[in-house]
PDB file of N, CA and C in Angstrom:
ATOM      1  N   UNK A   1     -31.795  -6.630  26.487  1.00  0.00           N
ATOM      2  CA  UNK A   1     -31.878  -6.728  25.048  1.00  0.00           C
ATOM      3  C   UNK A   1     -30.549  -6.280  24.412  1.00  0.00           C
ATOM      4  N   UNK A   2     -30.596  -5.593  23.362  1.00  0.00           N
ATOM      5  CA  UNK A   2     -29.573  -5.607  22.346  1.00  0.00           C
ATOM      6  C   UNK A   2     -28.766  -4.535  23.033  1.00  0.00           C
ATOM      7  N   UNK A   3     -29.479  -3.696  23.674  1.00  0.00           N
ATOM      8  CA  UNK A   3     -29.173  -2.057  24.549  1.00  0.00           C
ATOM      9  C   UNK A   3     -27.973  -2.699  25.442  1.00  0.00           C
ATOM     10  N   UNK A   4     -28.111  -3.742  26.224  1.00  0.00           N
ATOM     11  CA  UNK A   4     -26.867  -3.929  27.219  1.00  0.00           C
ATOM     12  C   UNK A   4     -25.900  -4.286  27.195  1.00  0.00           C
ATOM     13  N   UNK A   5     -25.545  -4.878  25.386  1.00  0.00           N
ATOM     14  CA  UNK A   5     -24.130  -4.377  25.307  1.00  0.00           C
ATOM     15  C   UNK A   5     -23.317  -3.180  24.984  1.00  0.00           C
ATOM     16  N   UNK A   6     -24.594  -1.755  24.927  1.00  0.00           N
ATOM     17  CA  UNK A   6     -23.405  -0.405  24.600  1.00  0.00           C
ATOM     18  C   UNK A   6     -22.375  -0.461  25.615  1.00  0.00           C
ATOM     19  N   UNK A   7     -22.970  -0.499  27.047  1.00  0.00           N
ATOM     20  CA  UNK A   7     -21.765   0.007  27.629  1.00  0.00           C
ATOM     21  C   UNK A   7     -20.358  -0.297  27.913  1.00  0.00           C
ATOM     22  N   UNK A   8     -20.258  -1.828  27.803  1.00  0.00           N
ATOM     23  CA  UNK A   8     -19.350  -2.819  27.269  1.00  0.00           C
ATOM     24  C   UNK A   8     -19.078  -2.387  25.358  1.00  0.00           C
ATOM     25  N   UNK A   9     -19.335  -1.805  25.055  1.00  0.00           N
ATOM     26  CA  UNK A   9     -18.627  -1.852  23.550  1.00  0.00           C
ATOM     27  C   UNK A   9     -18.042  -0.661  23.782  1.00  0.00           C
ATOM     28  N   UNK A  10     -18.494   0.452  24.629  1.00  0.00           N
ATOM     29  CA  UNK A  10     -17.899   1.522  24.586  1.00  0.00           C
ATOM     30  C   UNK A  10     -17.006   1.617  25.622  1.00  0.00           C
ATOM     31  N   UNK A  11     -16.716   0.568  26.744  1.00  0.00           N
ATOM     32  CA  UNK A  11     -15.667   0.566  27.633  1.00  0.00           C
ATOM     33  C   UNK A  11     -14.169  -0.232  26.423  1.00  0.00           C
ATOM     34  N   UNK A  12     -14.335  -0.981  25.665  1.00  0.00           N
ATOM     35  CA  UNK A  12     -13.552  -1.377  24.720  1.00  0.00           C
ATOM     36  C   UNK A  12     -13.270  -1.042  23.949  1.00  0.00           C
ATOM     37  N   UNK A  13     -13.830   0.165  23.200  1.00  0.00           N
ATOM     38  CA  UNK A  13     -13.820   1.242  22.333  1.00  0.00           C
ATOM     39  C   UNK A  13     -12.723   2.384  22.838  1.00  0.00           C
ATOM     40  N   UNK A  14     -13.607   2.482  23.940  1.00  0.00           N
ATOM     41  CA  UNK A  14     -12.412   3.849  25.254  1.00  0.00           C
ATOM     42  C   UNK A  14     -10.693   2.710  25.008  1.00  0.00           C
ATOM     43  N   UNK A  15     -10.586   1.672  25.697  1.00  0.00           N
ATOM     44  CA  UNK A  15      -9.491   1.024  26.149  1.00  0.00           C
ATOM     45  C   UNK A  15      -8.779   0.616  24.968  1.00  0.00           C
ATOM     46  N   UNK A  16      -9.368   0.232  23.697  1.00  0.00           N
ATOM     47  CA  UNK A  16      -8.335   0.156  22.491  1.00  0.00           C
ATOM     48  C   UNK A  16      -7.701   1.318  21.677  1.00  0.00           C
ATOM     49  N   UNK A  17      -8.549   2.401  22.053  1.00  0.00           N
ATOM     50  CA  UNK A  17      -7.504   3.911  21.098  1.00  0.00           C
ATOM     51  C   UNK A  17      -7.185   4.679  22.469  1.00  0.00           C
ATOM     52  N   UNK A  18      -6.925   4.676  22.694  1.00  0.00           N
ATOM     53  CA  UNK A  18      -6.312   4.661  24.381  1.00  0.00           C
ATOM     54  C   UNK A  18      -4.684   4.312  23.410  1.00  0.00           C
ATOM     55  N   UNK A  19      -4.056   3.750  23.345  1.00  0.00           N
ATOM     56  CA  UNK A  19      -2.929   3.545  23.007  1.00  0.00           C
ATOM     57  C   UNK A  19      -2.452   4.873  21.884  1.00  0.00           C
ATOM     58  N   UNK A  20      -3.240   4.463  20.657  1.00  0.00           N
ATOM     59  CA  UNK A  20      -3.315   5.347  19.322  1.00  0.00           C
ATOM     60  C   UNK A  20      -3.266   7.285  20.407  1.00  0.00           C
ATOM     61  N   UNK A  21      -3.838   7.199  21.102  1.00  0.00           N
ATOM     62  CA  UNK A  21      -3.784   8.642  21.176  1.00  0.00           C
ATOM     63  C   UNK A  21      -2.579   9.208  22.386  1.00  0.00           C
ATOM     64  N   UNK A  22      -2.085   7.889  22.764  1.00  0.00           N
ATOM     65  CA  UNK A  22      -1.108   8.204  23.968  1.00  0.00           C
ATOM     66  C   UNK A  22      -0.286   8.612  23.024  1.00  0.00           C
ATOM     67  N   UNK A  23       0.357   7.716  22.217  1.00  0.00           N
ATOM     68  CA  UNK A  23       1.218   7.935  21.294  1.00  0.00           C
ATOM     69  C   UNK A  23       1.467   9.132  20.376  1.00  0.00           C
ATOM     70  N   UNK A  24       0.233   9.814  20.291  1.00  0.00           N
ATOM     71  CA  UNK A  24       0.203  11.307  19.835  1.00  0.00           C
ATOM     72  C   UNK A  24       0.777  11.563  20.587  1.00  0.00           C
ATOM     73  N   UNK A  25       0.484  12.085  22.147  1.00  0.00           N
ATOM     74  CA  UNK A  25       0.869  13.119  22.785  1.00  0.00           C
ATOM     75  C   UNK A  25       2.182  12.932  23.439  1.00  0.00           C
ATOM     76  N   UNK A  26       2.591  11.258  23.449  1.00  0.00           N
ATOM     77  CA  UNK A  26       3.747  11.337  23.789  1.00  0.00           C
ATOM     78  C   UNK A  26       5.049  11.683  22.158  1.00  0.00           C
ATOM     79  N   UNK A  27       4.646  11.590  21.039  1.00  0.00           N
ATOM     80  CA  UNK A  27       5.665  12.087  20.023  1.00  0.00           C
ATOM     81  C   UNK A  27       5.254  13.914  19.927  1.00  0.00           C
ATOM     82  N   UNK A  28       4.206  14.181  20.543  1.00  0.00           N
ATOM     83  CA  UNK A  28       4.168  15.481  20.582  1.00  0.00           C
ATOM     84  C   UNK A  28       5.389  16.108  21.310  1.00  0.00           C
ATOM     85  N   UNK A  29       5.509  15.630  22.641  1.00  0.00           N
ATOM     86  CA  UNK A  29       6.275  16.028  23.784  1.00  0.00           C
ATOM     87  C   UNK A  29       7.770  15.478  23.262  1.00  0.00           C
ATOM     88  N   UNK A  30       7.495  14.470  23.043  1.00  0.00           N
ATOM     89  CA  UNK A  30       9.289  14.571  22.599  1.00  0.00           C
ATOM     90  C   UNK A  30       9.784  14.731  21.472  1.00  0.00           C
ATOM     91  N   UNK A  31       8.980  14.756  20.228  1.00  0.00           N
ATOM     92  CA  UNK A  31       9.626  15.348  18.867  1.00  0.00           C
ATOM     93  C   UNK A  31       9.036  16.715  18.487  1.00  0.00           C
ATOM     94  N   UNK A  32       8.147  16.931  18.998  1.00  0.00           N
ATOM     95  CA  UNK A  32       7.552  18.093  18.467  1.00  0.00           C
ATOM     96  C   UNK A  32       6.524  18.116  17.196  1.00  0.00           C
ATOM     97  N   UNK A  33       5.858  16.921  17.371  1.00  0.00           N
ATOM     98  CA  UNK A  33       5.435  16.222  15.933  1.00  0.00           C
ATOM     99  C   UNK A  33       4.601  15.511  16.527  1.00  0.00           C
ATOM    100  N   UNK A  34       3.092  15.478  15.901  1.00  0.00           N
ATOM    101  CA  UNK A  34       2.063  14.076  16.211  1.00  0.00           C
ATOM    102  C   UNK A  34       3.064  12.686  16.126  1.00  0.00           C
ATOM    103  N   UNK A  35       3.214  12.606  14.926  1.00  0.00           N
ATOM    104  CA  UNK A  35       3.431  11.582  13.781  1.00  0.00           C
ATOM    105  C   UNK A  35       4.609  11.497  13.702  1.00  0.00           C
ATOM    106  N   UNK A  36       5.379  10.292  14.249  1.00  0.00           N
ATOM    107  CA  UNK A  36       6.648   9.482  13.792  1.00  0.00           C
ATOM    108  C   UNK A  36       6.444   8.801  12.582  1.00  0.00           C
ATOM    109  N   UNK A  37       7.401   8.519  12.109  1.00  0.00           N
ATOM    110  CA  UNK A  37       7.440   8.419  10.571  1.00  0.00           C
ATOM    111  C   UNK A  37       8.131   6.702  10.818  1.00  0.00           C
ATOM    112  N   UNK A  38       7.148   6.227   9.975  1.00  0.00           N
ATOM    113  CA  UNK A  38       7.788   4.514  10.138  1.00  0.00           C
ATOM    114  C   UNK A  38       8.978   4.264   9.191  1.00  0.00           C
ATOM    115  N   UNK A  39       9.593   3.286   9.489  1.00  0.00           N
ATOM    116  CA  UNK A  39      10.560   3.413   8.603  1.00  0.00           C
ATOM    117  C   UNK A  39      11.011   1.414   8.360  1.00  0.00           C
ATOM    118  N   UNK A  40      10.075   0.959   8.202  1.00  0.00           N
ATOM    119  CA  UNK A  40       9.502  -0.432   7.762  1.00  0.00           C
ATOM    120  C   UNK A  40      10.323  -0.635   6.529  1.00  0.00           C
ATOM    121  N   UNK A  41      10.571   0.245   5.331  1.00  0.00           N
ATOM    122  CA  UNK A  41      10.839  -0.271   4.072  1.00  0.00           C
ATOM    123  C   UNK A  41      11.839   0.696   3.505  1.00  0.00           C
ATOM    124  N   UNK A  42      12.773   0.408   2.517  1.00  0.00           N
ATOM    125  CA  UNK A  42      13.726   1.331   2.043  1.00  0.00           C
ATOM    126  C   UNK A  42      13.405   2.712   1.313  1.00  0.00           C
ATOM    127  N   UNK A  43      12.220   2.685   0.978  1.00  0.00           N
ATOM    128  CA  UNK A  43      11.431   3.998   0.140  1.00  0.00           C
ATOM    129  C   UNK A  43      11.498   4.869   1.520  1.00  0.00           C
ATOM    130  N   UNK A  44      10.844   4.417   2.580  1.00  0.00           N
ATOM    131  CA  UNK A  44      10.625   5.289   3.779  1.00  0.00           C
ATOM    132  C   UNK A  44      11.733   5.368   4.627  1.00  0.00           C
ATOM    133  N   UNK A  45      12.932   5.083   4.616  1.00  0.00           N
ATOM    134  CA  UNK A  45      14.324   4.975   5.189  1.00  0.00           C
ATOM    135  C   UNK A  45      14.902   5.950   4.403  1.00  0.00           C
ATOM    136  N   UNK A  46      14.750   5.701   3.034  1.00  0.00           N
ATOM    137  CA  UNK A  46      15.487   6.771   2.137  1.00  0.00           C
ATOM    138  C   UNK A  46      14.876   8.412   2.144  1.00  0.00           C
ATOM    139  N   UNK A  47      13.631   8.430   2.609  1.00  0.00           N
ATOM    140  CA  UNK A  47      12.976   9.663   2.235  1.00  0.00           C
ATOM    141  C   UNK A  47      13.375  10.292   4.305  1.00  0.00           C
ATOM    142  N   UNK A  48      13.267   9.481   4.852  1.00  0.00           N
ATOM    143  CA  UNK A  48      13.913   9.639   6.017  1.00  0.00           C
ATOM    144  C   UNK A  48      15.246  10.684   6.404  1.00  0.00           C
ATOM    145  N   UNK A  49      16.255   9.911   5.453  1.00  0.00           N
ATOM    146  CA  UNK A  49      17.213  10.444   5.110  1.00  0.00           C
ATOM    147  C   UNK A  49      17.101  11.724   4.364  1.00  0.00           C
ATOM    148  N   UNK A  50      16.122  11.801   3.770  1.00  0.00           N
ATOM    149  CA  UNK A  50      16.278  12.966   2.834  1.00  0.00           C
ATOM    150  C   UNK A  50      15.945  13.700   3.357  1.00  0.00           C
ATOM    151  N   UNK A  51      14.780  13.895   4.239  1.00  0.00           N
ATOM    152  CA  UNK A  51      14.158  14.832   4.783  1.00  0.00           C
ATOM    153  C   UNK A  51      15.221  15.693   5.948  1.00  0.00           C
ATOM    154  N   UNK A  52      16.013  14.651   6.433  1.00  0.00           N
ATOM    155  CA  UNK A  52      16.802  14.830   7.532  1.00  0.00           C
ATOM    156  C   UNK A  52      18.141  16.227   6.705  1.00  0.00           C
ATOM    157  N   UNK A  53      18.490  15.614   5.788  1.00  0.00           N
ATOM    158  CA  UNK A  53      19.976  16.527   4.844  1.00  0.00           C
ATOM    159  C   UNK A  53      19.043  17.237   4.127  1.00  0.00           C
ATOM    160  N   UNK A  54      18.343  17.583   4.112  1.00  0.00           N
ATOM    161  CA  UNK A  54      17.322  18.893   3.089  1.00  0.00           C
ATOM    162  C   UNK A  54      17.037  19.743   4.373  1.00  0.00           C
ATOM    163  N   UNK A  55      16.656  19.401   5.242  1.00  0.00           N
ATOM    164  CA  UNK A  55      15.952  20.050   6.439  1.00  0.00           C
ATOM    165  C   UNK A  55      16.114  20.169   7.954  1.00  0.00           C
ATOM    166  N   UNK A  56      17.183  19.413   7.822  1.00  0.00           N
ATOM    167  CA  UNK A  56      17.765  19.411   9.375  1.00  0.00           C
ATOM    168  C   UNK A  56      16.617  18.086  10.549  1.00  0.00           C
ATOM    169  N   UNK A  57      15.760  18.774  10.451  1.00  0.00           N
ATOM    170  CA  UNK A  57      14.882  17.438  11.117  1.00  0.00           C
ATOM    171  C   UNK A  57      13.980  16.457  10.568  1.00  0.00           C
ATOM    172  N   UNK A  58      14.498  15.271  10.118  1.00  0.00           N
ATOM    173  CA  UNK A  58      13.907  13.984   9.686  1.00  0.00           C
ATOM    174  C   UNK A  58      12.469  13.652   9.693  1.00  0.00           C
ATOM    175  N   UNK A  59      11.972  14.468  11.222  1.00  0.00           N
ATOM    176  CA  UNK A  59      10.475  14.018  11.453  1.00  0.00           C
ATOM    177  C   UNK A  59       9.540  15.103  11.207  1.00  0.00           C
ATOM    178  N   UNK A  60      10.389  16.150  10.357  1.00  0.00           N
ATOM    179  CA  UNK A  60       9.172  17.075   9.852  1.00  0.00           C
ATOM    180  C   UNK A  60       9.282  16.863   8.319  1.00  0.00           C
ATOM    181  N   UNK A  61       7.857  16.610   7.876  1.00  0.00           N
ATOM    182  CA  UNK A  61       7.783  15.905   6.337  1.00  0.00           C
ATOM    183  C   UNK A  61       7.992  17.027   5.467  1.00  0.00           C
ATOM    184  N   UNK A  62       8.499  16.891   4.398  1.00  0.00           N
ATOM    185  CA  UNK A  62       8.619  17.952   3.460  1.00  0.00           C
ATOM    186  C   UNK A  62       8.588  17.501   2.106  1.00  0.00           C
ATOM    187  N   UNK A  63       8.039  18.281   1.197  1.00  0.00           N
ATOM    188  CA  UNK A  63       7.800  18.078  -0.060  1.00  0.00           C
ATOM    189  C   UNK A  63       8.570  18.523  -0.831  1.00  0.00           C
ATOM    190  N   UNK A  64       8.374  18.889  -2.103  1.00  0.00           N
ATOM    191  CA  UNK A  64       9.323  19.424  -3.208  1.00  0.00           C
ATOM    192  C   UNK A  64       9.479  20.692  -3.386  1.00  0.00           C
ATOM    193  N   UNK A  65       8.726  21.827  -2.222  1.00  0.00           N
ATOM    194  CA  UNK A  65       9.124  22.757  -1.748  1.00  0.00           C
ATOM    195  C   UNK A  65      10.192  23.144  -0.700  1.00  0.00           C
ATOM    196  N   UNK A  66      10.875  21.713  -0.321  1.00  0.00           N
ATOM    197  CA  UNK A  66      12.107  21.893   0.684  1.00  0.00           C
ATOM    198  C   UNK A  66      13.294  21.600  -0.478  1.00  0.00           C
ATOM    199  N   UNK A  67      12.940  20.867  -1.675  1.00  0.00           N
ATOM    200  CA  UNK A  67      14.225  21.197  -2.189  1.00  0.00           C
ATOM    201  C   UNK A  67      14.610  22.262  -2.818  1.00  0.00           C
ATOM    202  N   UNK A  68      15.876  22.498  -2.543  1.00  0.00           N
ATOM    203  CA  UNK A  68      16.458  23.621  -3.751  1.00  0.00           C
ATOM    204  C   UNK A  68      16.463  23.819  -4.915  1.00  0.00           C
ATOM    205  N   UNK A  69      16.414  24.717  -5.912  1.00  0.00           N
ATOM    206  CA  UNK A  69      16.575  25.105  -6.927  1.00  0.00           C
ATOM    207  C   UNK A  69      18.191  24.290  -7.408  1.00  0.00           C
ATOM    208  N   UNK A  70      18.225  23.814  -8.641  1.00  0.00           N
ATOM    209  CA  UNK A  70      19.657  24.416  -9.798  1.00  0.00           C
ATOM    210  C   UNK A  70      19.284  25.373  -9.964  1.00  0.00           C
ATOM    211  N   UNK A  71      21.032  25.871  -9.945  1.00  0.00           N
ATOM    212  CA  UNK A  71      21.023  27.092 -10.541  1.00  0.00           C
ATOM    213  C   UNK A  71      21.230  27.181 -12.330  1.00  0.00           C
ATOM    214  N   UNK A  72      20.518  27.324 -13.144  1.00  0.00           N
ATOM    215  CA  UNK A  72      20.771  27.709 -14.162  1.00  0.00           C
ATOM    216  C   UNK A  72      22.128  27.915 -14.781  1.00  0.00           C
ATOM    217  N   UNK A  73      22.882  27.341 -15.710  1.00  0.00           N
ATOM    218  CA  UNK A  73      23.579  27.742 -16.161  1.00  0.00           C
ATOM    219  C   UNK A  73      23.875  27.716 -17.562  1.00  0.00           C
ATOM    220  N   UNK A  74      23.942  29.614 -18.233  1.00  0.00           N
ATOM    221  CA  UNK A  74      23.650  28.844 -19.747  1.00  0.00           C
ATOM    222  C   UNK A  74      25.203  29.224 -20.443  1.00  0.00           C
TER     223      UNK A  74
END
């Protein structure tokens, strides 16, 4: 009945994120980071860059707490 395709959905289930999670552990091991940062479009190339000259490493994300202050001047 309907029962004998679990084990076939879940052998294809296992074998398609099978990839998705290699890929964690292999940017774990070599960046130190789940998550590589795509860089498909110029918004994400540029923030790339930014992250990299604000922070030294590109593939750790940072917000508007990595930038610096102006200094005031009156």
């Amino acid at each position: 009945m309907w029962w004998e395709i679990l084990p076939s959905a879940a052998i294809m289930l296992v074998c398609l994120s099978l990839p998705h999670y290699a890929s964690l552990a292999f940017n774990r091991v070599a960046y130190g980071n789940d998550y590589r940062r795509r860089l498909e479009s110029v918004f994400e190339r540029n923030m790339f860059s930014r992250d990299g000259g604000l922070t030294g490493a590109p593939w750790v994300l940072s917000g508007l707490d990595a930038i610096p202050d102006e200094d005031k001047k009156d």
